[in-house]
Structure formats: structure tokens, C-alpha cells
PDB file of N, CA and C in Angstrom:
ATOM      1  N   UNK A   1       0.844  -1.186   0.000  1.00  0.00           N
ATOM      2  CA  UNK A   1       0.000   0.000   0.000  1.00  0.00           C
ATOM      3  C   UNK A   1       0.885   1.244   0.000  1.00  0.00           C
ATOM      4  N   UNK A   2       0.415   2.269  -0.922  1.00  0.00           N
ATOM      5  CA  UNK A   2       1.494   3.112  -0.580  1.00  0.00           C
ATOM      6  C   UNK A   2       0.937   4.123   0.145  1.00  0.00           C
ATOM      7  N   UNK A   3       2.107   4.803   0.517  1.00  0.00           N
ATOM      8  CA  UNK A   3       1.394   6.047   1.526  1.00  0.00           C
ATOM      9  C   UNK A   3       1.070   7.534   0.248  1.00  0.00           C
ATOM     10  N   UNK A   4       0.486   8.177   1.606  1.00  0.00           N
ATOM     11  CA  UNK A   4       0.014   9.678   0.945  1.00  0.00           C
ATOM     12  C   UNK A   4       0.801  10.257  -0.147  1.00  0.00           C
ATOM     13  N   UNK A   5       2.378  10.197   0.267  1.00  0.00           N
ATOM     14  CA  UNK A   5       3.305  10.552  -0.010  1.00  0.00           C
ATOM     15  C   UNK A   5       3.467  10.286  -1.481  1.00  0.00           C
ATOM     16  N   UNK A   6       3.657   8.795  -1.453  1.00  0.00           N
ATOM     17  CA  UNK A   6       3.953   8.201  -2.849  1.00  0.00           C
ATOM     18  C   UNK A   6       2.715   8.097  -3.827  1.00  0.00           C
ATOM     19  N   UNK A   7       1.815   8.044  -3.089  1.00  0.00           N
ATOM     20  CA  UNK A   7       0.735   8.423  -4.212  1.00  0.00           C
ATOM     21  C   UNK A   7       0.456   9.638  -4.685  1.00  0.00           C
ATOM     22  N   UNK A   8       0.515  10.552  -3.858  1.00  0.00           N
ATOM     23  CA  UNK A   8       0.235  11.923  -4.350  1.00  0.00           C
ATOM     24  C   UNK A   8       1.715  11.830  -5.770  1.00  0.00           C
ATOM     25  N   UNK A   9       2.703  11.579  -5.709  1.00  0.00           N
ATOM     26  CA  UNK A   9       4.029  11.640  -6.656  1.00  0.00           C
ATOM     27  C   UNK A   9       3.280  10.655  -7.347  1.00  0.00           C
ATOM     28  N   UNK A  10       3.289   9.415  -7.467  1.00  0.00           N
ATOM     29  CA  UNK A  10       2.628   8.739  -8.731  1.00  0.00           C
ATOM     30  C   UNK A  10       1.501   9.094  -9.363  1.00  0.00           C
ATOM     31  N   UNK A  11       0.735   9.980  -8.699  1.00  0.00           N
ATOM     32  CA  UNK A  11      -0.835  10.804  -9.400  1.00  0.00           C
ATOM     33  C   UNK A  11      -0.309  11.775 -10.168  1.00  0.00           C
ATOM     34  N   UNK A  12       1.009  12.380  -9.663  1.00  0.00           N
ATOM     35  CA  UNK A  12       1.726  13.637 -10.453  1.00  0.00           C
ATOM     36  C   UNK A  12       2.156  12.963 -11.650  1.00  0.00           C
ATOM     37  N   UNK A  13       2.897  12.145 -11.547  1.00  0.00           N
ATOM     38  CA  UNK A  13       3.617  11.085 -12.873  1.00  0.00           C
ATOM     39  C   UNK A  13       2.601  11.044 -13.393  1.00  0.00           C
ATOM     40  N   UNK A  14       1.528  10.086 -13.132  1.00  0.00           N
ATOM     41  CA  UNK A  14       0.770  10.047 -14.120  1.00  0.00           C
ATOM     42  C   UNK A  14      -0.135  11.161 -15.015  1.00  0.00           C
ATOM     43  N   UNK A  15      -0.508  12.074 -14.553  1.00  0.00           N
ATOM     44  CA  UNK A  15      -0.935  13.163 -15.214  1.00  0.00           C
ATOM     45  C   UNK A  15       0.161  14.018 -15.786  1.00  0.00           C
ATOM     46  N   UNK A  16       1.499  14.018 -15.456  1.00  0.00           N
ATOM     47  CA  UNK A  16       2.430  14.573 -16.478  1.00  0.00           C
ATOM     48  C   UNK A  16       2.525  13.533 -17.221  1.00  0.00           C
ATOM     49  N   UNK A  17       2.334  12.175 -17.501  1.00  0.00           N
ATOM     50  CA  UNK A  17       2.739  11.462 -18.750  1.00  0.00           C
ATOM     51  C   UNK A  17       1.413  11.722 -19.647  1.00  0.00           C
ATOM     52  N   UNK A  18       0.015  11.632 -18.985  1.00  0.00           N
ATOM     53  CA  UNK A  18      -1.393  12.009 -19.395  1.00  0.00           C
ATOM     54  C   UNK A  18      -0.821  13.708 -20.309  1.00  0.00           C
ATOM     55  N   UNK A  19      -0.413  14.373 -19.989  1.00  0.00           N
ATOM     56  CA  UNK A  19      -0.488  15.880 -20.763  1.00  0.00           C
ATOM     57  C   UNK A  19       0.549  15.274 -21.665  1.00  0.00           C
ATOM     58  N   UNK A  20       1.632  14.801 -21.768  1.00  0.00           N
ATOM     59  CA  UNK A  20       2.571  14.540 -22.494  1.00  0.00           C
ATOM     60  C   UNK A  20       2.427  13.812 -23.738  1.00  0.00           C
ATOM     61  N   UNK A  21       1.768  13.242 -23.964  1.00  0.00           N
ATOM     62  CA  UNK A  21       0.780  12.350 -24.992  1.00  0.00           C
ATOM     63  C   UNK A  21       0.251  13.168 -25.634  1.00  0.00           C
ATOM     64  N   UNK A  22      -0.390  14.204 -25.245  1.00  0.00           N
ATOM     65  CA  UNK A  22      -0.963  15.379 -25.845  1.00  0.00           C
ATOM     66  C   UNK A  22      -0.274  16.691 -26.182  1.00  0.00           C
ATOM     67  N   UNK A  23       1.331  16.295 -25.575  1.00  0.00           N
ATOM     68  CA  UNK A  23       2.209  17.920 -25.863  1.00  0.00           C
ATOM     69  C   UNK A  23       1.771  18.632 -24.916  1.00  0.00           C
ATOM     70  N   UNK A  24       1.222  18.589 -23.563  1.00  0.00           N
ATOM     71  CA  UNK A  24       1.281  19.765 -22.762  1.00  0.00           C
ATOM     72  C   UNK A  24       1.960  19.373 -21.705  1.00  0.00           C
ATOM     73  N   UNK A  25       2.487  20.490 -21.154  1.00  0.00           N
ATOM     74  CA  UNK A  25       3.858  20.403 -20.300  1.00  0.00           C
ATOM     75  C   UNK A  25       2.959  21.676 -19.538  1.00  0.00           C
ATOM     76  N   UNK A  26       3.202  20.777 -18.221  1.00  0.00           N
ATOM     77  CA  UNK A  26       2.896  22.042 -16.635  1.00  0.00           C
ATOM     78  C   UNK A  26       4.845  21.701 -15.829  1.00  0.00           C
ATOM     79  N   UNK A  27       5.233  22.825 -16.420  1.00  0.00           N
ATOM     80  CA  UNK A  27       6.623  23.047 -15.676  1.00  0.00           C
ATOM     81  C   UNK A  27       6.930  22.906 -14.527  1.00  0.00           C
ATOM     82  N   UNK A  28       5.393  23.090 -13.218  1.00  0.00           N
ATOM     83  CA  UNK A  28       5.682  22.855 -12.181  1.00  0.00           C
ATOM     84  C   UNK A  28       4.935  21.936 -11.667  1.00  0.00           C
ATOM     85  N   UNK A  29       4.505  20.843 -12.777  1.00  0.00           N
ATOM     86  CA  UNK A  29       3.551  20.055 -11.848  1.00  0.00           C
ATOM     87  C   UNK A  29       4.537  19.129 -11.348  1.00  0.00           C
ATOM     88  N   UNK A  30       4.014  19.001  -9.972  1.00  0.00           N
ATOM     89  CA  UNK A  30       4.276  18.171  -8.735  1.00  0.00           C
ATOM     90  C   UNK A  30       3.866  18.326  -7.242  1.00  0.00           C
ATOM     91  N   UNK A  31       4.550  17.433  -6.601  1.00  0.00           N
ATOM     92  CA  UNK A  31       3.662  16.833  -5.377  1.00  0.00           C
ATOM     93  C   UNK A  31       4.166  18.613  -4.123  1.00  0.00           C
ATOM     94  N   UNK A  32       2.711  19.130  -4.017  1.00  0.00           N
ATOM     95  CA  UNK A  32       3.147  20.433  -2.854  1.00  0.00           C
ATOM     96  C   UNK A  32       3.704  20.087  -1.503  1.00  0.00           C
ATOM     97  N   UNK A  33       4.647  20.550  -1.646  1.00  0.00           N
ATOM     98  CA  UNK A  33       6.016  19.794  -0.064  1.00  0.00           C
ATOM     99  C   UNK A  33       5.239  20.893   1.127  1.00  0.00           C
ATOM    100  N   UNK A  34       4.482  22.004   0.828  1.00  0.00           N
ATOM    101  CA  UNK A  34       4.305  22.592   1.823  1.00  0.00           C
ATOM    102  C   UNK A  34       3.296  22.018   2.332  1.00  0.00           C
ATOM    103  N   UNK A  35       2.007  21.626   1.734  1.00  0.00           N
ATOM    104  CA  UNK A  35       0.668  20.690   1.922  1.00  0.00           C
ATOM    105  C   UNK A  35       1.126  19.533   2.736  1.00  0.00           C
ATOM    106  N   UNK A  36       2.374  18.792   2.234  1.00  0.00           N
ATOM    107  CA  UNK A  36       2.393  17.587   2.502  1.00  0.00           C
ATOM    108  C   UNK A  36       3.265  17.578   4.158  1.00  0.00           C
ATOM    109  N   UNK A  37       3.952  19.069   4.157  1.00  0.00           N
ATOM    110  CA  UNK A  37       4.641  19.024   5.397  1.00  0.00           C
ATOM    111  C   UNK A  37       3.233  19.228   6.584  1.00  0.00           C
ATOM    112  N   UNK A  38       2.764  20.012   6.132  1.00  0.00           N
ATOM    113  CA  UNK A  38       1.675  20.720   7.214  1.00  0.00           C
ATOM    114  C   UNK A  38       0.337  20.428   7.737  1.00  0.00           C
ATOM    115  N   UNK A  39      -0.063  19.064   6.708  1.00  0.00           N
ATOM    116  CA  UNK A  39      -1.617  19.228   6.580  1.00  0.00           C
ATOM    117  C   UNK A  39      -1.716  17.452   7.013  1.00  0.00           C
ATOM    118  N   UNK A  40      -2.118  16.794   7.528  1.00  0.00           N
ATOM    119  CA  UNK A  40      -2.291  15.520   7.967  1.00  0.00           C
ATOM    120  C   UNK A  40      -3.498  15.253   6.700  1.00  0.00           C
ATOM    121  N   UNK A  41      -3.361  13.945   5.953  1.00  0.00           N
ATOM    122  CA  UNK A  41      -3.991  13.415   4.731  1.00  0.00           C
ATOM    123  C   UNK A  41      -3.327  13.233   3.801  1.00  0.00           C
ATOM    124  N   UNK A  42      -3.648  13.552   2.571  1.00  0.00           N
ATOM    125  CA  UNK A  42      -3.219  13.989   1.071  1.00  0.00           C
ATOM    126  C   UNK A  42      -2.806  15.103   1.119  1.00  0.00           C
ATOM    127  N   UNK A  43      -1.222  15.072   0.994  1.00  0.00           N
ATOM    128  CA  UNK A  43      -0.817  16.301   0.079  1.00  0.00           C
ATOM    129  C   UNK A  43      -1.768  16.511  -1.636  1.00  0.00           C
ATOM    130  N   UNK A  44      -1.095  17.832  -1.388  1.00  0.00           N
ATOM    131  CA  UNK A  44      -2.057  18.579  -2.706  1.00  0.00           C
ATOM    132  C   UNK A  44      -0.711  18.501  -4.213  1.00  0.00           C
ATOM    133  N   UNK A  45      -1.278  18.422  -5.035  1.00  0.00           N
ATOM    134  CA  UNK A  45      -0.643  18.272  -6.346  1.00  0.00           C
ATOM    135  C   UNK A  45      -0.057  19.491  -6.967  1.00  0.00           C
ATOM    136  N   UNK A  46       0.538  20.625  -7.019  1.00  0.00           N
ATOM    137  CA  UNK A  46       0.898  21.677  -7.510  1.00  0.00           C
ATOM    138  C   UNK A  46       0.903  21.762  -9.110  1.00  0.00           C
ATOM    139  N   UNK A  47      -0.053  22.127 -10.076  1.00  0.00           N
ATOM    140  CA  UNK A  47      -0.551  22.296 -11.311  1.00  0.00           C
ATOM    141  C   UNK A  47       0.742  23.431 -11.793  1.00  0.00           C
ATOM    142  N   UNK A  48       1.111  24.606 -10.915  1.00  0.00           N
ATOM    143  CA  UNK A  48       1.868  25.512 -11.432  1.00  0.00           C
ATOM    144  C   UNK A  48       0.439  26.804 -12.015  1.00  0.00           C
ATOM    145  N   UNK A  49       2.232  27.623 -12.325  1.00  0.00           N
ATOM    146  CA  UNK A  49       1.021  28.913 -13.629  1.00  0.00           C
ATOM    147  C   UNK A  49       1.638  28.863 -14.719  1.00  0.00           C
ATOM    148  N   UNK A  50       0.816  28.908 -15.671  1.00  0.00           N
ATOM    149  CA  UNK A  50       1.004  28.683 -17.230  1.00  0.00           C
ATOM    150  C   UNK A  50       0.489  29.477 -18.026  1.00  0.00           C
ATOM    151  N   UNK A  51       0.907  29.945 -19.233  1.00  0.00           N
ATOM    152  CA  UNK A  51       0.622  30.468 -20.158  1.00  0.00           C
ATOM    153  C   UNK A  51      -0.536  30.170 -20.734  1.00  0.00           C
ATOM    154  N   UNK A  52      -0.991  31.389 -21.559  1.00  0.00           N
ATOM    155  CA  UNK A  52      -2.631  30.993 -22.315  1.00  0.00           C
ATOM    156  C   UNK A  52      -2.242  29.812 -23.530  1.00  0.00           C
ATOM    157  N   UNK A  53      -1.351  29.399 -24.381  1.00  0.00           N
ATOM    158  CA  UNK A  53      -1.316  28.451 -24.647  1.00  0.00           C
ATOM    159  C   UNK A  53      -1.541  27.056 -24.179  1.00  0.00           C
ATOM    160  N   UNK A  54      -0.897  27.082 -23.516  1.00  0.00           N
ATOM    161  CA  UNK A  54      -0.913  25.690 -22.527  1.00  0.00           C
ATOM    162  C   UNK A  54      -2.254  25.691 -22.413  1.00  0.00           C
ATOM    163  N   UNK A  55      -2.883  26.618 -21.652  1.00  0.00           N
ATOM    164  CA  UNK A  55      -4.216  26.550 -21.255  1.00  0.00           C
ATOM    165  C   UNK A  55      -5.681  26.714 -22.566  1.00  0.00           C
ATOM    166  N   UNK A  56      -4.694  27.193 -23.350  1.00  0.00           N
ATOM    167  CA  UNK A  56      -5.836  26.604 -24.963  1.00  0.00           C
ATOM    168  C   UNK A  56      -5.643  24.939 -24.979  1.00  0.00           C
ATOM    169  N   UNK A  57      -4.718  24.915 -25.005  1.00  0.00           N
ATOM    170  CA  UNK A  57      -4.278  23.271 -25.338  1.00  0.00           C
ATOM    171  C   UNK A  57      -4.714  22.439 -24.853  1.00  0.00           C
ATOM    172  N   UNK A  58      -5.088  22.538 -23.336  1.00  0.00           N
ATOM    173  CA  UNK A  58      -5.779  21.955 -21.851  1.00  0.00           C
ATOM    174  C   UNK A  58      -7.211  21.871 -22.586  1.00  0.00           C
ATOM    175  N   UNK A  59      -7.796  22.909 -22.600  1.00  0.00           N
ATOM    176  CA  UNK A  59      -9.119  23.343 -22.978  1.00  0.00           C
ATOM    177  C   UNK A  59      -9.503  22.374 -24.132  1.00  0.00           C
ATOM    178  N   UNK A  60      -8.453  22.071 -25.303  1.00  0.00           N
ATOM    179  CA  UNK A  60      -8.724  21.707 -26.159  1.00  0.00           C
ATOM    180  C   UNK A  60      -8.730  20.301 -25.924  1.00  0.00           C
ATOM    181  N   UNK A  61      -7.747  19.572 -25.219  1.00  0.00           N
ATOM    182  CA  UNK A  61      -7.928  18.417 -25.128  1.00  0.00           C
ATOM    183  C   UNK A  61      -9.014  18.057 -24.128  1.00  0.00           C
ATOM    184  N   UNK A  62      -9.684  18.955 -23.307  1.00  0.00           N
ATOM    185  CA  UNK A  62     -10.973  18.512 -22.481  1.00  0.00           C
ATOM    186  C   UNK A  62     -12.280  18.838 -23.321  1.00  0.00           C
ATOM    187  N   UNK A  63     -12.627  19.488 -23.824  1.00  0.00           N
ATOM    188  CA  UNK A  63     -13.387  19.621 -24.994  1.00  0.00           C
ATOM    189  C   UNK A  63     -13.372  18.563 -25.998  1.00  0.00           C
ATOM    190  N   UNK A  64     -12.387  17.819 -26.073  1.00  0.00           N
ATOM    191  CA  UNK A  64     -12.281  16.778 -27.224  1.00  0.00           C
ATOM    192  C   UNK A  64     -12.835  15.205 -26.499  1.00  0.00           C
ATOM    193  N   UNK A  65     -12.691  15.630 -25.560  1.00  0.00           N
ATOM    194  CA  UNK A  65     -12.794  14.163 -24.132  1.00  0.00           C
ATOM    195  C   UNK A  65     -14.254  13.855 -23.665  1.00  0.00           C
ATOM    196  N   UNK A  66     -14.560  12.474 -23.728  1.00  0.00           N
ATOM    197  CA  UNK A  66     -15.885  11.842 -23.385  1.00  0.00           C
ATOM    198  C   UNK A  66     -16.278  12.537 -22.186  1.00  0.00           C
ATOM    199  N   UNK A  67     -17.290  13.017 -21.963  1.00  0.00           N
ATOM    200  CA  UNK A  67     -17.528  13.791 -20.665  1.00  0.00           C
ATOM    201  C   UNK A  67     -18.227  12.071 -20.053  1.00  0.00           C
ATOM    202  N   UNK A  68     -17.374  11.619 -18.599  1.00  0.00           N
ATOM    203  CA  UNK A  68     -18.245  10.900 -17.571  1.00  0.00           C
ATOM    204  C   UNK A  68     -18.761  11.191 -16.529  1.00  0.00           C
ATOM    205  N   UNK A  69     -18.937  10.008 -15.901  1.00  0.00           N
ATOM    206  CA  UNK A  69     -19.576  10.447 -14.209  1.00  0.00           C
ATOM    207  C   UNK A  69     -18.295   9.581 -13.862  1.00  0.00           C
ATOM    208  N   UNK A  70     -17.837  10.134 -12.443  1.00  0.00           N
ATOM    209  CA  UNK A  70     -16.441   9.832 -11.626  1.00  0.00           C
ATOM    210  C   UNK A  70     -17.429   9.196 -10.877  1.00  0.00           C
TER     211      UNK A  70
END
């Protein structure tokens, strides 16, 4: 089982390999060390700030995507 820790980093991996398939790059995505120092649970995932490209690109590949129920 892994802990908070390592999952929150393998949820990051996987959604940077998920944008990468598609050409989008979040420069700072990864696991927030301040969340994870301070907050008892799940650390939080750090998305970063990005340019309006990136964020057309985002847009575009969620717009293109089967809308489900989670």
C-alpha cells in the first residue's frame, strides 16, 4: 500500500505522462512539499502557472474528451 506521499508523486507522474501524450507540459507540476509538510492526509498536487497556450491546449484536449460520471 502506498502512503500519501507516494501516491500523491505517482498521481503527479501520471498526469504529467497524461499531458505529455498530448504535448502539454505544466513546468511545475508536482507533489506540494508545503501541503504535505503541514496538513495531515493527502498532500495537494501543484498544477503551477502557465501560459494561455498551454491553457488553450488543456481546454482543447478537455473539450475533445468523453464527458463521464467519476
Amino acid at each position: 500500500m502506498l502512503t500519501a506521499r507516494q501516491d500523491a508523486v505517482e498521481t503527479a507522474r501520471a498526469l504529467r505522462a497524461a499531458l505529455a501524450r498530448h504535448e502539454i507540459v505544466l513546468p511545475s507540476l508536482d507533489v506540494d512539499l508545503v501541503s504535505y509538510a503541514h496538513f495531515a492526509g493527502r498532500p495537494l498536487i501543484e498544477l503551477g502557472r502557465v501560459n494561455n497556450v498551454t491553457v488553450n491546449a488543456l481546454v482543447r484536449v478537455l473539450n475533445s474528451a468523453p464527458v463521464g460520471k467519476r
